[in-house]
N, C-alpha and C. Protein backbone atom coordinates (compact mmCIF):
# COMPACT_ATOMS: atom_id res chain seq x y z
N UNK A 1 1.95 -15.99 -4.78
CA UNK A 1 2.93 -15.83 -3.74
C UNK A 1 2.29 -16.11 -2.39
N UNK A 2 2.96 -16.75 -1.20
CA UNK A 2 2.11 -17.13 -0.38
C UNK A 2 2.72 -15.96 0.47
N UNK A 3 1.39 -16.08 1.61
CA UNK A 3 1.75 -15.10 2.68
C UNK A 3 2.92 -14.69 2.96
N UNK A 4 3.23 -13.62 3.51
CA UNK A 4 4.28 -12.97 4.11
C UNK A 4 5.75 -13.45 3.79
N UNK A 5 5.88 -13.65 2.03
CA UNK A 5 6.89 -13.54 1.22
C UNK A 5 7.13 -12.53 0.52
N UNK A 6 8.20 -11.80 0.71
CA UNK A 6 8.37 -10.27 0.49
C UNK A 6 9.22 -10.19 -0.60
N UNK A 7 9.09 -9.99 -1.99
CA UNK A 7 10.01 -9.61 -2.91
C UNK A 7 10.19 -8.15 -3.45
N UNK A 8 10.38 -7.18 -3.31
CA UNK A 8 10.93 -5.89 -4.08
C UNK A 8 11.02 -6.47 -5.16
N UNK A 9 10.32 -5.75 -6.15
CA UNK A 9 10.72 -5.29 -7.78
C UNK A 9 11.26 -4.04 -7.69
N UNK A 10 11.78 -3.78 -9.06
CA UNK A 10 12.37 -2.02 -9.08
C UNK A 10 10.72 -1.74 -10.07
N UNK A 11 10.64 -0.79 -9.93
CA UNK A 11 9.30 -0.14 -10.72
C UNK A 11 9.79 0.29 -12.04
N UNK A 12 9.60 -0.19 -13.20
CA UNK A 12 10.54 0.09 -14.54
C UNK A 12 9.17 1.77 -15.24
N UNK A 13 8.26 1.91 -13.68
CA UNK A 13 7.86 3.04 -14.27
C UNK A 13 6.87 3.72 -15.49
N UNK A 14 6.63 2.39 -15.68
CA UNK A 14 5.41 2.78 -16.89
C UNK A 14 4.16 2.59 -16.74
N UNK A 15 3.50 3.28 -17.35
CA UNK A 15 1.92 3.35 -17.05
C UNK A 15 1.29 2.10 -17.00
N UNK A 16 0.26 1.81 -16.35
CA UNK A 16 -0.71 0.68 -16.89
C UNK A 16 -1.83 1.28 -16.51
N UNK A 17 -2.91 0.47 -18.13
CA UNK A 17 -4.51 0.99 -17.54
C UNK A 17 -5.40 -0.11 -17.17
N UNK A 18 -6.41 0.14 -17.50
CA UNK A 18 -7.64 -0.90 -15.94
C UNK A 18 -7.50 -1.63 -17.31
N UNK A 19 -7.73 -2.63 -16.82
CA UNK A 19 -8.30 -3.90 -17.92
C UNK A 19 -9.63 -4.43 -16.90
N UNK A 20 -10.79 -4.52 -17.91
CA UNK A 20 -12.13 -5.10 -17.85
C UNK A 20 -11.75 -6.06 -17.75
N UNK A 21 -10.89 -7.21 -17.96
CA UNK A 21 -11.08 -8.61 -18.04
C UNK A 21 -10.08 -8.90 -17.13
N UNK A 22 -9.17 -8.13 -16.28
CA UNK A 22 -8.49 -8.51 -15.10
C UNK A 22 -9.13 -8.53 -13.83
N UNK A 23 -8.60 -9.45 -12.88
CA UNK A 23 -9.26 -9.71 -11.33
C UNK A 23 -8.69 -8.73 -10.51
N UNK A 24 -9.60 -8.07 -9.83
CA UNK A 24 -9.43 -6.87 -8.86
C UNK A 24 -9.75 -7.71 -7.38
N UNK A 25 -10.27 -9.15 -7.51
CA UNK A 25 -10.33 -9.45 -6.32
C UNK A 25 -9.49 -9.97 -5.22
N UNK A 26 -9.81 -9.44 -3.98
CA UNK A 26 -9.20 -9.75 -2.72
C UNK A 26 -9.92 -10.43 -1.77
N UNK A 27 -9.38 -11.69 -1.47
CA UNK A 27 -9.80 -12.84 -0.16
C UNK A 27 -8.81 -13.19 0.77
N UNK A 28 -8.77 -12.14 1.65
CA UNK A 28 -8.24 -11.92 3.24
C UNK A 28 -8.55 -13.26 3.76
N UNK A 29 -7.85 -14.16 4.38
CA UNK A 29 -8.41 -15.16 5.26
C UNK A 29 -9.02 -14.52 6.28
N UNK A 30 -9.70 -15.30 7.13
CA UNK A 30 -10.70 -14.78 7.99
C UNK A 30 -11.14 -13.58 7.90
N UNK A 31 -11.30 -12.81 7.21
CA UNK A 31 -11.81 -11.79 6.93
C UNK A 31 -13.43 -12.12 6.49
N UNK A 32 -14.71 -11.45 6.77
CA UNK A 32 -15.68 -12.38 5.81
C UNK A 32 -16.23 -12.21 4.41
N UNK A 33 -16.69 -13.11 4.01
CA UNK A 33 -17.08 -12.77 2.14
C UNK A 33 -17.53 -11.21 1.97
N UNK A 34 -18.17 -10.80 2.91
CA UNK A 34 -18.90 -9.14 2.34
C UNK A 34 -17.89 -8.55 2.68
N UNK A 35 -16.94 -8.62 3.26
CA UNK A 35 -15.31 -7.33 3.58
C UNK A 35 -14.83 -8.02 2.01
N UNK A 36 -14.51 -9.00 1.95
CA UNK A 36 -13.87 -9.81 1.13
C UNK A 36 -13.87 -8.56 -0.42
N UNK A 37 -15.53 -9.24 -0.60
CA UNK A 37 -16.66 -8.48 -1.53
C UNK A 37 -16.06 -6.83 -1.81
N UNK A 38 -16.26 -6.50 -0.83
CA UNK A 38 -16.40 -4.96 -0.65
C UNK A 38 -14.62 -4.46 -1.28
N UNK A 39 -13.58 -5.27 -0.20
CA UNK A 39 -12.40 -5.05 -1.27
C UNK A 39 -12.14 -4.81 -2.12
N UNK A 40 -12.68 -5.59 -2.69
CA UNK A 40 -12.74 -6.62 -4.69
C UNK A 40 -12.96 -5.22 -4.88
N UNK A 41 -14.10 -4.95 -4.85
CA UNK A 41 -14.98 -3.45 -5.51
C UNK A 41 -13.77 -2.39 -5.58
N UNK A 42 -14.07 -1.92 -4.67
CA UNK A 42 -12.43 -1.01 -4.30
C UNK A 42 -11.33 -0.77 -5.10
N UNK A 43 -10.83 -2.10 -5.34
CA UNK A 43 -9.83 -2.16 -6.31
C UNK A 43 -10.28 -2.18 -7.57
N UNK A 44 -11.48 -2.59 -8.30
CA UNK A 44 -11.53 -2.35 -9.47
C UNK A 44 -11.84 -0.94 -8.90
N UNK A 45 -12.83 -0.22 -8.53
CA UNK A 45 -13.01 1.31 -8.58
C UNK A 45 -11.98 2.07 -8.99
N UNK A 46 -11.01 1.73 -7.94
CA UNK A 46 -9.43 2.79 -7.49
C UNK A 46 -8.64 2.58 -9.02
N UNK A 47 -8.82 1.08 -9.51
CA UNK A 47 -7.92 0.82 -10.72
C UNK A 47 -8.43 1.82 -12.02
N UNK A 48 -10.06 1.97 -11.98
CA UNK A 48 -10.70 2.24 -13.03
C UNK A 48 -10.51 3.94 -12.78
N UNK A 49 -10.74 4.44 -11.76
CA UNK A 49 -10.46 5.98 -11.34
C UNK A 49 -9.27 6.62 -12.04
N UNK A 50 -8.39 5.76 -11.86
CA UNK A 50 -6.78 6.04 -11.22
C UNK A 50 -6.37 6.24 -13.03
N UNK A 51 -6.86 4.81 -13.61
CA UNK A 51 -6.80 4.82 -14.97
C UNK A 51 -7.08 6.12 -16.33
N UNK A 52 -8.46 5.90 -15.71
CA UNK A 52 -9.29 7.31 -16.39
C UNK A 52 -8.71 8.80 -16.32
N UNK A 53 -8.19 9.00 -14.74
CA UNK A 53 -7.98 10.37 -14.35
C UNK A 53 -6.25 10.29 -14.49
N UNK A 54 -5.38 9.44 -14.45
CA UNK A 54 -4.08 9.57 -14.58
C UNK A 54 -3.37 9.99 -13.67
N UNK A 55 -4.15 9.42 -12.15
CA UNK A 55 -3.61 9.46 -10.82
C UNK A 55 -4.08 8.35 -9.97
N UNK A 56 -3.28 8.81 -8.61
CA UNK A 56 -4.34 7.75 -7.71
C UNK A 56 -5.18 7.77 -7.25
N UNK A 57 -5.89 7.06 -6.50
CA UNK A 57 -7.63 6.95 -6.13
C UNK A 57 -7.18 6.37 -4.64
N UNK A 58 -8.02 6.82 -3.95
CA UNK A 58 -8.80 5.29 -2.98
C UNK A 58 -9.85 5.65 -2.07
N UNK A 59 -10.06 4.42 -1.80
CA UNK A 59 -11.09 4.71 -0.73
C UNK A 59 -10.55 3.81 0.40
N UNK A 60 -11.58 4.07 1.87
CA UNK A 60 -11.33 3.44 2.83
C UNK A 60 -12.68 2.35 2.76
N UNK A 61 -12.54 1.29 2.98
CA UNK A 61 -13.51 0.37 3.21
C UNK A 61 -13.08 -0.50 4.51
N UNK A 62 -14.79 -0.26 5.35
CA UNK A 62 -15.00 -0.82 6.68
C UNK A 62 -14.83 -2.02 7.03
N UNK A 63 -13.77 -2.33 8.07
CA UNK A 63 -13.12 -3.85 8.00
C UNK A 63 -14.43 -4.42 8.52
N UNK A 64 -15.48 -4.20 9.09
CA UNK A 64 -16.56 -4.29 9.74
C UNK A 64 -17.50 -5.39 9.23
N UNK A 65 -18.15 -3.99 7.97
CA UNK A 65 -18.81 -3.74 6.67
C UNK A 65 -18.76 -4.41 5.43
N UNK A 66 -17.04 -3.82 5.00
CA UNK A 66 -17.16 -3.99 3.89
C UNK A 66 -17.82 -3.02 2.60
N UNK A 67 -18.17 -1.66 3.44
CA UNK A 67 -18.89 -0.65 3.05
C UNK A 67 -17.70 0.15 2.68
N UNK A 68 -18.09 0.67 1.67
CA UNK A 68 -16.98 1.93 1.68
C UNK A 68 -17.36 3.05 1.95
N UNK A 69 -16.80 4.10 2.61
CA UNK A 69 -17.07 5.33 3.54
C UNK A 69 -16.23 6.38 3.75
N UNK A 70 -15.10 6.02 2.32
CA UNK A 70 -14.46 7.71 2.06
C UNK A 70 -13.75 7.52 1.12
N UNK A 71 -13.44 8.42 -0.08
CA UNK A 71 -12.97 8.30 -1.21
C UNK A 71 -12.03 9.64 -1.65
N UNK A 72 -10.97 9.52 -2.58
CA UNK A 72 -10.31 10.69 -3.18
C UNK A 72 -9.59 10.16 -4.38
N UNK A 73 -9.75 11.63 -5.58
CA UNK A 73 -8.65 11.40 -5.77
C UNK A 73 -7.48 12.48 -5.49
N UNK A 74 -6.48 11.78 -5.71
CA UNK A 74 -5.04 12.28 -5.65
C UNK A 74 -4.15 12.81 -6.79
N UNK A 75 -3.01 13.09 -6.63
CA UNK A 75 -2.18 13.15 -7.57
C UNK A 75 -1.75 12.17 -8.50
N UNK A 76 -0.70 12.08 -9.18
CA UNK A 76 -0.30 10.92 -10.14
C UNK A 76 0.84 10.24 -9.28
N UNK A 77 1.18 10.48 -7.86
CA UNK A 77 2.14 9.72 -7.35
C UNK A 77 1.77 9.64 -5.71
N UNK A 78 0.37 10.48 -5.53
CA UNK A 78 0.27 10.21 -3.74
C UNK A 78 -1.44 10.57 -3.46
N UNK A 79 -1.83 9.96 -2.61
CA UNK A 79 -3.32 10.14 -2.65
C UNK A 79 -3.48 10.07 -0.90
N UNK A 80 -4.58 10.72 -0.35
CA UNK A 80 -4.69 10.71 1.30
C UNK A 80 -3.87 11.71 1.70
N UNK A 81 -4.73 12.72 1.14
CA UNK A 81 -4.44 14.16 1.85
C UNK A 81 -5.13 14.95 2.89
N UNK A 82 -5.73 16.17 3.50
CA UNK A 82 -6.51 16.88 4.62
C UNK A 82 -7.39 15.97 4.52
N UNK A 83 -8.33 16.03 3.60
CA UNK A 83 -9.88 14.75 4.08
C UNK A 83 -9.78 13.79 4.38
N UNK A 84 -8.81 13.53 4.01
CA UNK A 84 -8.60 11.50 4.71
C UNK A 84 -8.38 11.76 5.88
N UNK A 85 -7.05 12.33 6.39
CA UNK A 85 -6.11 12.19 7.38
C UNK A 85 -7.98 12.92 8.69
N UNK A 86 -8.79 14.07 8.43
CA UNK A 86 -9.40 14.62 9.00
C UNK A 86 -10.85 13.44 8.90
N UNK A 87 -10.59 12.90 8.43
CA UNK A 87 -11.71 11.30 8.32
C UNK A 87 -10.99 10.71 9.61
N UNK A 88 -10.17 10.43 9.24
CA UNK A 88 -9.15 9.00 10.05
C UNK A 88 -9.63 9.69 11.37
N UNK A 89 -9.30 11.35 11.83
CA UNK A 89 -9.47 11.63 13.17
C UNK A 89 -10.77 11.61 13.74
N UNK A 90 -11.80 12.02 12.57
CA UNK A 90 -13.07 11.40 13.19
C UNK A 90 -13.90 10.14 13.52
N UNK A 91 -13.20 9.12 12.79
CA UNK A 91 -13.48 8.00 13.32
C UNK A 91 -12.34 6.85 14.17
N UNK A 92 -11.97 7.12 15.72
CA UNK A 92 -10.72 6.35 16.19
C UNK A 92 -11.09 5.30 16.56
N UNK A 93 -12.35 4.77 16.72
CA UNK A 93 -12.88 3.38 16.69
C UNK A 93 -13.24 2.13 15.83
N UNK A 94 -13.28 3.20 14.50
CA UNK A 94 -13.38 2.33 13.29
C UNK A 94 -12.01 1.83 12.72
N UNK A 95 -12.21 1.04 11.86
CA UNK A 95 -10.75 -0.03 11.41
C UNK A 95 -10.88 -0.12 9.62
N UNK A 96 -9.94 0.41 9.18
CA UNK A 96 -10.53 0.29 7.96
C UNK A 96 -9.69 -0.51 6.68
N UNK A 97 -10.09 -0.58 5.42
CA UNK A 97 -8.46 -0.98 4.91
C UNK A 97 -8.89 0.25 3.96
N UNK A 98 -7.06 0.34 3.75
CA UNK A 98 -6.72 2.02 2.75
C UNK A 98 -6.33 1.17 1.20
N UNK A 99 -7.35 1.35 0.14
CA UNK A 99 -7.16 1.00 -1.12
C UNK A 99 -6.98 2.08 -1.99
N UNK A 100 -6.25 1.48 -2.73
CA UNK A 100 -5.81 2.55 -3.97
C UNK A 100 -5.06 2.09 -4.71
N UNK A 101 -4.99 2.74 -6.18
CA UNK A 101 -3.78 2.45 -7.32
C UNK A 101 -2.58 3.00 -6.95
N UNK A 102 -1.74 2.31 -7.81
CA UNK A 102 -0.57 2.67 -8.33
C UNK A 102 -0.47 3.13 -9.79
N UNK A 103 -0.27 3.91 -10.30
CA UNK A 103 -0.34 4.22 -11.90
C UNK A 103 0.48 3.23 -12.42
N UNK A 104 1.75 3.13 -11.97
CA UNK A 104 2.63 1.95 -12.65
C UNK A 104 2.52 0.64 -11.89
N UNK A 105 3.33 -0.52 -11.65
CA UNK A 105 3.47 -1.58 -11.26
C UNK A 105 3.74 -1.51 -9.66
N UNK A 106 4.72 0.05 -9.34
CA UNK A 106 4.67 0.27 -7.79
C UNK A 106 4.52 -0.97 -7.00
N UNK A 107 5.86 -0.88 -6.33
CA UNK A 107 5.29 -2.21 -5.00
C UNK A 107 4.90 -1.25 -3.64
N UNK A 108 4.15 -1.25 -2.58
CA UNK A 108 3.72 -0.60 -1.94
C UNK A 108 5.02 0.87 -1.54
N UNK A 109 4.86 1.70 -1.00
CA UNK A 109 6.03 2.68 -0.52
C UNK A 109 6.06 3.23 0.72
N UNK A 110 6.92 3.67 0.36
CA UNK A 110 7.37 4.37 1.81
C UNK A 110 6.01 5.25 2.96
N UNK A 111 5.25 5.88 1.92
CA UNK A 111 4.05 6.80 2.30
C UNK A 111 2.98 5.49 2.87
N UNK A 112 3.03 4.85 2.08
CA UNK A 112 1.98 3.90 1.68
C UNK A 112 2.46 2.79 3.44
N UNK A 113 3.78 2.66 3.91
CA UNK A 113 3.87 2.02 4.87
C UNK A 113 3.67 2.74 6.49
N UNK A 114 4.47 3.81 6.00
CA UNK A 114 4.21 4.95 7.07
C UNK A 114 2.53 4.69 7.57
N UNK A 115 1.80 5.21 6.63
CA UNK A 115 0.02 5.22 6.97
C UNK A 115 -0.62 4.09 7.63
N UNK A 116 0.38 3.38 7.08
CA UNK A 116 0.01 1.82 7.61
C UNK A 116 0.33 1.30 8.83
N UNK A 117 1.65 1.90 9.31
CA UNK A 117 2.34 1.23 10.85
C UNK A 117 1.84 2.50 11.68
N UNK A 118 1.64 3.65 11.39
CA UNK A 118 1.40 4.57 12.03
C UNK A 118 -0.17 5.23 12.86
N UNK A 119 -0.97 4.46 12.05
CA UNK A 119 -2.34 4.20 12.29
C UNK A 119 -3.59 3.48 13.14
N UNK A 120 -4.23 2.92 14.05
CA UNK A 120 -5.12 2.31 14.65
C UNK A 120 -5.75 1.80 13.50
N UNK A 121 -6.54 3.04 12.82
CA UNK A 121 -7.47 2.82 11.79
C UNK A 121 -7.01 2.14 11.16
N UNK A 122 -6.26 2.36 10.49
CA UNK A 122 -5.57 1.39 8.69
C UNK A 122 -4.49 -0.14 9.34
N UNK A 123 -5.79 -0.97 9.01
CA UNK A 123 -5.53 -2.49 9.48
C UNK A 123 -4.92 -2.79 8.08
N UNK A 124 -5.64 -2.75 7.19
CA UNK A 124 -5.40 -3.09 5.72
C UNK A 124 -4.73 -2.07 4.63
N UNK A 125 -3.35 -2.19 4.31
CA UNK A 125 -2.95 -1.38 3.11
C UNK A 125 -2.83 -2.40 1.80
N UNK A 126 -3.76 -1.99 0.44
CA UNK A 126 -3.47 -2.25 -0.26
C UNK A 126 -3.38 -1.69 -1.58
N UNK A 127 -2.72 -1.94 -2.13
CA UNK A 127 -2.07 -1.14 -3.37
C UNK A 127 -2.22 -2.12 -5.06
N UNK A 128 -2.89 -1.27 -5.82
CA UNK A 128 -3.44 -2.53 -7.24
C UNK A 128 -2.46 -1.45 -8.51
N UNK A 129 -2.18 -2.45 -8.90
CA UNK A 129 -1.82 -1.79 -10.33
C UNK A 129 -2.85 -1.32 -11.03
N UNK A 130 -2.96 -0.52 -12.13
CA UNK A 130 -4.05 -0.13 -12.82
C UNK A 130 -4.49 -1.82 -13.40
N UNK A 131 -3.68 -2.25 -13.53
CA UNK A 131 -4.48 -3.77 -14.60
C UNK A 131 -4.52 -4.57 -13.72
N UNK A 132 -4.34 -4.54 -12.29
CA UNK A 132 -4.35 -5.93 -11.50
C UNK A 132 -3.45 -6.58 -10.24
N UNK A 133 -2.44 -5.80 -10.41
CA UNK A 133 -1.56 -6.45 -9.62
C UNK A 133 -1.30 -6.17 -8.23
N UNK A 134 -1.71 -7.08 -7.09
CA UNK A 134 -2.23 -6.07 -5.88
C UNK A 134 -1.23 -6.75 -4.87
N UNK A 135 -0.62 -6.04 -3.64
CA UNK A 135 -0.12 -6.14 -2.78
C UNK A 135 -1.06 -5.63 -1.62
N UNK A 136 -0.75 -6.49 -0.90
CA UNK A 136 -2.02 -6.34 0.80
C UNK A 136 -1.15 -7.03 1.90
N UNK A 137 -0.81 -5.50 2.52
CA UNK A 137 -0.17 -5.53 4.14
C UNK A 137 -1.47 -5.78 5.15
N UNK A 138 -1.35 -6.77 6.13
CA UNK A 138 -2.58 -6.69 6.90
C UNK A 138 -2.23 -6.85 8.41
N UNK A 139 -2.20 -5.79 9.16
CA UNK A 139 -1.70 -6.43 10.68
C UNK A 139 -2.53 -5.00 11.63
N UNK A 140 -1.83 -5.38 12.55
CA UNK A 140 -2.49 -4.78 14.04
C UNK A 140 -1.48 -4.31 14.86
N UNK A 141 -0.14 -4.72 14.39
CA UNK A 141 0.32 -3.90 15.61
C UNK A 141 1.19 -2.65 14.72
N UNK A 142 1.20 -1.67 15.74
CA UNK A 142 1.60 -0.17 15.44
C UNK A 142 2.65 0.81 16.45
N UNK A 143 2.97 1.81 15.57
CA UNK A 143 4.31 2.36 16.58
C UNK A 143 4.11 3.82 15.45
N UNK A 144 3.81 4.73 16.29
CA UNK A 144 3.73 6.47 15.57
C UNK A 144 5.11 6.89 14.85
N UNK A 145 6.05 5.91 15.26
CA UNK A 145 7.45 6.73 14.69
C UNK A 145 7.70 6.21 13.24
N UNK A 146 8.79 7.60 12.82
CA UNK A 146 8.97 7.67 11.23
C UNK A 146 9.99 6.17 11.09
N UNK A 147 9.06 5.69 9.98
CA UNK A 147 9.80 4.63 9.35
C UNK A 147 11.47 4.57 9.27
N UNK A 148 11.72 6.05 8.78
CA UNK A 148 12.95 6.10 9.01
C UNK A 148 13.99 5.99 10.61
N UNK A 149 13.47 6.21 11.60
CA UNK A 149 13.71 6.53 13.11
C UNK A 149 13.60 5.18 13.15
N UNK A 150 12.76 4.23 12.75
CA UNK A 150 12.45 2.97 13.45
C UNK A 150 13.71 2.15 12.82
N UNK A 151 14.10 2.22 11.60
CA UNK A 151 14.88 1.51 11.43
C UNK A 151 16.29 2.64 10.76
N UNK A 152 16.87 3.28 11.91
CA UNK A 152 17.68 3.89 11.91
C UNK A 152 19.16 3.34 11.34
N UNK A 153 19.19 2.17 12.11
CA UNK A 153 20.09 1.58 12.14
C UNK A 153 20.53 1.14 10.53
N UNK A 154 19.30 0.72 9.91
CA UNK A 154 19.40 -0.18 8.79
C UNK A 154 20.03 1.25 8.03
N UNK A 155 18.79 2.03 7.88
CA UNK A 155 19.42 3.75 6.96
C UNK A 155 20.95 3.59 7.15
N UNK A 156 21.20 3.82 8.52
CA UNK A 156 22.91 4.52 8.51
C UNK A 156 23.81 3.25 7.75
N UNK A 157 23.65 2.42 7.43
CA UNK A 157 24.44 1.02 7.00
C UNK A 157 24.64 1.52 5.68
N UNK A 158 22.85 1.82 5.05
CA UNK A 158 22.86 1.82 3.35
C UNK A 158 23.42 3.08 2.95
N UNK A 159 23.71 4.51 4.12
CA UNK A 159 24.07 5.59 3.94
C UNK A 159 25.60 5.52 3.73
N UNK A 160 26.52 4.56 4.70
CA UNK A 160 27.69 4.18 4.84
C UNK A 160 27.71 3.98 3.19
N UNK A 161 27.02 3.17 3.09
CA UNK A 161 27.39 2.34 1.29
C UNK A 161 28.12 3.10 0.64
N UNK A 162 26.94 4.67 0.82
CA UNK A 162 27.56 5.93 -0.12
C UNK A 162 28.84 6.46 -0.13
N UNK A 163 29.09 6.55 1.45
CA UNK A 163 30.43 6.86 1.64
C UNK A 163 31.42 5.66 1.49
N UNK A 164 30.90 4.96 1.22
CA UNK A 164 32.58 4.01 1.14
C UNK A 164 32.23 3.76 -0.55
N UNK A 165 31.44 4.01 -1.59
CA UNK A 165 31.69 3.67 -2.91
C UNK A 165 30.76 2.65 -3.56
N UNK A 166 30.07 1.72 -2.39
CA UNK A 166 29.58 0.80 -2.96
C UNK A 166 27.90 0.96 -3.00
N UNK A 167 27.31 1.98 -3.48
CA UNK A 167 26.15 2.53 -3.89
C UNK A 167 26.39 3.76 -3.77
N UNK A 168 25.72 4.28 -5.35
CA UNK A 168 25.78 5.38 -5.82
C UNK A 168 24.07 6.28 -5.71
N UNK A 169 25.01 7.76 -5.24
CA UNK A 169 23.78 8.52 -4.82
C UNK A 169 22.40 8.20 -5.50
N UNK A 170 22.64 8.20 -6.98
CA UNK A 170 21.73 7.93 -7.44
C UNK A 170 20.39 7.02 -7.44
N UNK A 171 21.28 5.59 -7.22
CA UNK A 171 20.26 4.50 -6.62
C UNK A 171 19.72 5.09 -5.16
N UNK A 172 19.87 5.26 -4.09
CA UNK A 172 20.35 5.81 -2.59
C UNK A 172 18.49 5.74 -2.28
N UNK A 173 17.57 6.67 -3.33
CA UNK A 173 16.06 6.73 -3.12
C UNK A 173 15.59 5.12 -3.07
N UNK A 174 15.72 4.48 -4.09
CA UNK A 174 15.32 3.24 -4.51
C UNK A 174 15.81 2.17 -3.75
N UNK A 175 17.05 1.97 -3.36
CA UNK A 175 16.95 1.32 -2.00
C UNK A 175 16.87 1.58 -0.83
N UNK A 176 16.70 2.71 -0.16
CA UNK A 176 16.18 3.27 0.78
C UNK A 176 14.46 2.90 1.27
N UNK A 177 14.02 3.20 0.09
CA UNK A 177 12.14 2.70 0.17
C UNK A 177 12.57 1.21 0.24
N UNK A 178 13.65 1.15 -0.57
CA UNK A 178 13.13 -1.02 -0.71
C UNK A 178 13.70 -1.63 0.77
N UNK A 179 14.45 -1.25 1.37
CA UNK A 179 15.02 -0.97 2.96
C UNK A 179 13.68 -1.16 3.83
N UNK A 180 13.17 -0.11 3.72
CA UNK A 180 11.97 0.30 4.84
C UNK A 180 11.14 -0.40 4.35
N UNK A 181 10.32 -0.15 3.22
CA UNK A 181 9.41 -1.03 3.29
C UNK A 181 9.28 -2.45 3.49
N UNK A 182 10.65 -3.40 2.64
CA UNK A 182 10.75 -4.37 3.35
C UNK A 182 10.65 -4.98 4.89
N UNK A 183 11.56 -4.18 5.57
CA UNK A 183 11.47 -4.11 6.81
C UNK A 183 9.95 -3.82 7.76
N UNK A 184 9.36 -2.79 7.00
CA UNK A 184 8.20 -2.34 7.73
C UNK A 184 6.94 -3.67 7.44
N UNK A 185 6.60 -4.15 6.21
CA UNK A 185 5.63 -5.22 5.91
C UNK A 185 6.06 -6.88 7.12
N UNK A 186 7.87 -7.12 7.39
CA UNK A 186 7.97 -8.04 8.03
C UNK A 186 7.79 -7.58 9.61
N UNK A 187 7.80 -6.51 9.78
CA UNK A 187 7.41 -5.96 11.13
C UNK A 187 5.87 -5.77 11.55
N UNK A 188 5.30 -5.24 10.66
CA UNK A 188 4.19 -4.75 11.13
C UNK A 188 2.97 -5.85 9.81
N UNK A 189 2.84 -5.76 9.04
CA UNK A 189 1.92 -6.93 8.45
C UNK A 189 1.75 -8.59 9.13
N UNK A 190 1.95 -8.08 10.49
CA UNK A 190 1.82 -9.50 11.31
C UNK A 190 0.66 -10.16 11.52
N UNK A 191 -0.49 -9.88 10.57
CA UNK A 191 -1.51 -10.85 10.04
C UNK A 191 -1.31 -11.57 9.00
N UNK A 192 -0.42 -10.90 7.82
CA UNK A 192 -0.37 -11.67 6.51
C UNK A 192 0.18 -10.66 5.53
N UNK A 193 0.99 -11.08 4.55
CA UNK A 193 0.93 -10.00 3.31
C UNK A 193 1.16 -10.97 2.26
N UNK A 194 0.67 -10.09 1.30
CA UNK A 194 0.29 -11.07 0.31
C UNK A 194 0.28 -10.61 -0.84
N UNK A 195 1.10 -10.85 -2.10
CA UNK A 195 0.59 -10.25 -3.56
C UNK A 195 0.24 -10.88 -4.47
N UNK A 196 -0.72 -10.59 -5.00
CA UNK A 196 -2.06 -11.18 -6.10
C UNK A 196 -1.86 -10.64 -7.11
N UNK A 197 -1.62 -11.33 -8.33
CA UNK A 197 -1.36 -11.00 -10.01
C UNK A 197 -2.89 -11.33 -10.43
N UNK A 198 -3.71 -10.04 -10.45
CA UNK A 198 -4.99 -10.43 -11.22
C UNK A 198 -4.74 -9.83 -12.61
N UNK A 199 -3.79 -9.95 -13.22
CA UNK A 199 -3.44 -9.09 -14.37
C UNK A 199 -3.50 -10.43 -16.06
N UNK A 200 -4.00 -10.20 -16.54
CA UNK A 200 -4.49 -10.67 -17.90
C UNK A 200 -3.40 -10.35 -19.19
């Protein structure tokens, strides 16, 4: 898929585990081979973590570097809790990218965009399936407000839906994230986004 072509899948929700013989690697343009490098790593780590433990993983790796310099894991649906967020405040000069799994196929989310537009630090969000399949938001510009506030407008349209019949409560979560996040990757990934099938 080339840059900053945005498709939503629905997540049909099922597990995947690391595969040894799938590509975990990531090549950022201008970014250089050792960030490049250091990515790659990352994502197999986070895939192989995430796999093993039956949650998510990540670490932050130095857009700098290419070093990685903070790690967790998480739950089975959200990862970057007190230590991250109390990382992020001790370093406001550093730039980092935020890697981690998805247990299922997950296309990036709502949490996952928030951290991303809301941040200095987090230049890079990217998100790998356990076997491979990676999405990478990459930009610079930022705005502290809730995803939802920013695109208010769009919410109250898909909320209308409900009330007039033509979407049911039920769907209401699932296009709501596919709403924002869409919106948030063509807003704010104004370096590039990009998704990579390293999956076997």
């Amino acid at each position: 898929m080339a840059a900053n072509d945005i498709i939503i899948g629905r997540d049909d929700g099922k597990i995947t585990a690391y595969n040894p013989k799938a590509d975990y690697s990531v090549s950022i343009p201008g970014l250089p081979d050792a960030v490049n490098n250091g990515l790659s790593d990352a994502c197999r780590r986070v895939a192989k973590a995430g796999s093993e433990n039956r949650c998510e993983a990540m670490e932050l790796v130095d857009l700098k570097t290419g070093k990685s310099r903070f790690d967790e894991l998480g739950e089975y649906d959200q990862v970057g809790g007190e230590k991250f967020w109390n990382f992020i405040e001790q370093h406001p000069e550093d730039r980092f990218a935020f890697i981690h799994n998805h247990p299922s196929v997950g296309f990036l989310s709502y949490a996952d965009m928030q951290t991303f537009t809301s941040n200095e630090q987090i230049q890079v969000m990217v998100s790998t399936s356990n076997n491979g399949l990676k999405r990478i938001a990459y930009g610079d510009t930022k705005d502290t407000r809730l995803l939802d506030m920013i695109y208010q407008n769009d919410v109250n349209q898909l909320r209308n839906r409900i009330r007039h019949g033509s979407l049911e409560m039920a769907d209401y979560r699932t296009e709501f994230q596919k709403l924002v996040v869409e919106n948030a990757v063509r807003d704010y990934a104004n370096l590039g986004f990009w998704e990579v099938d390293g999956r076997v």
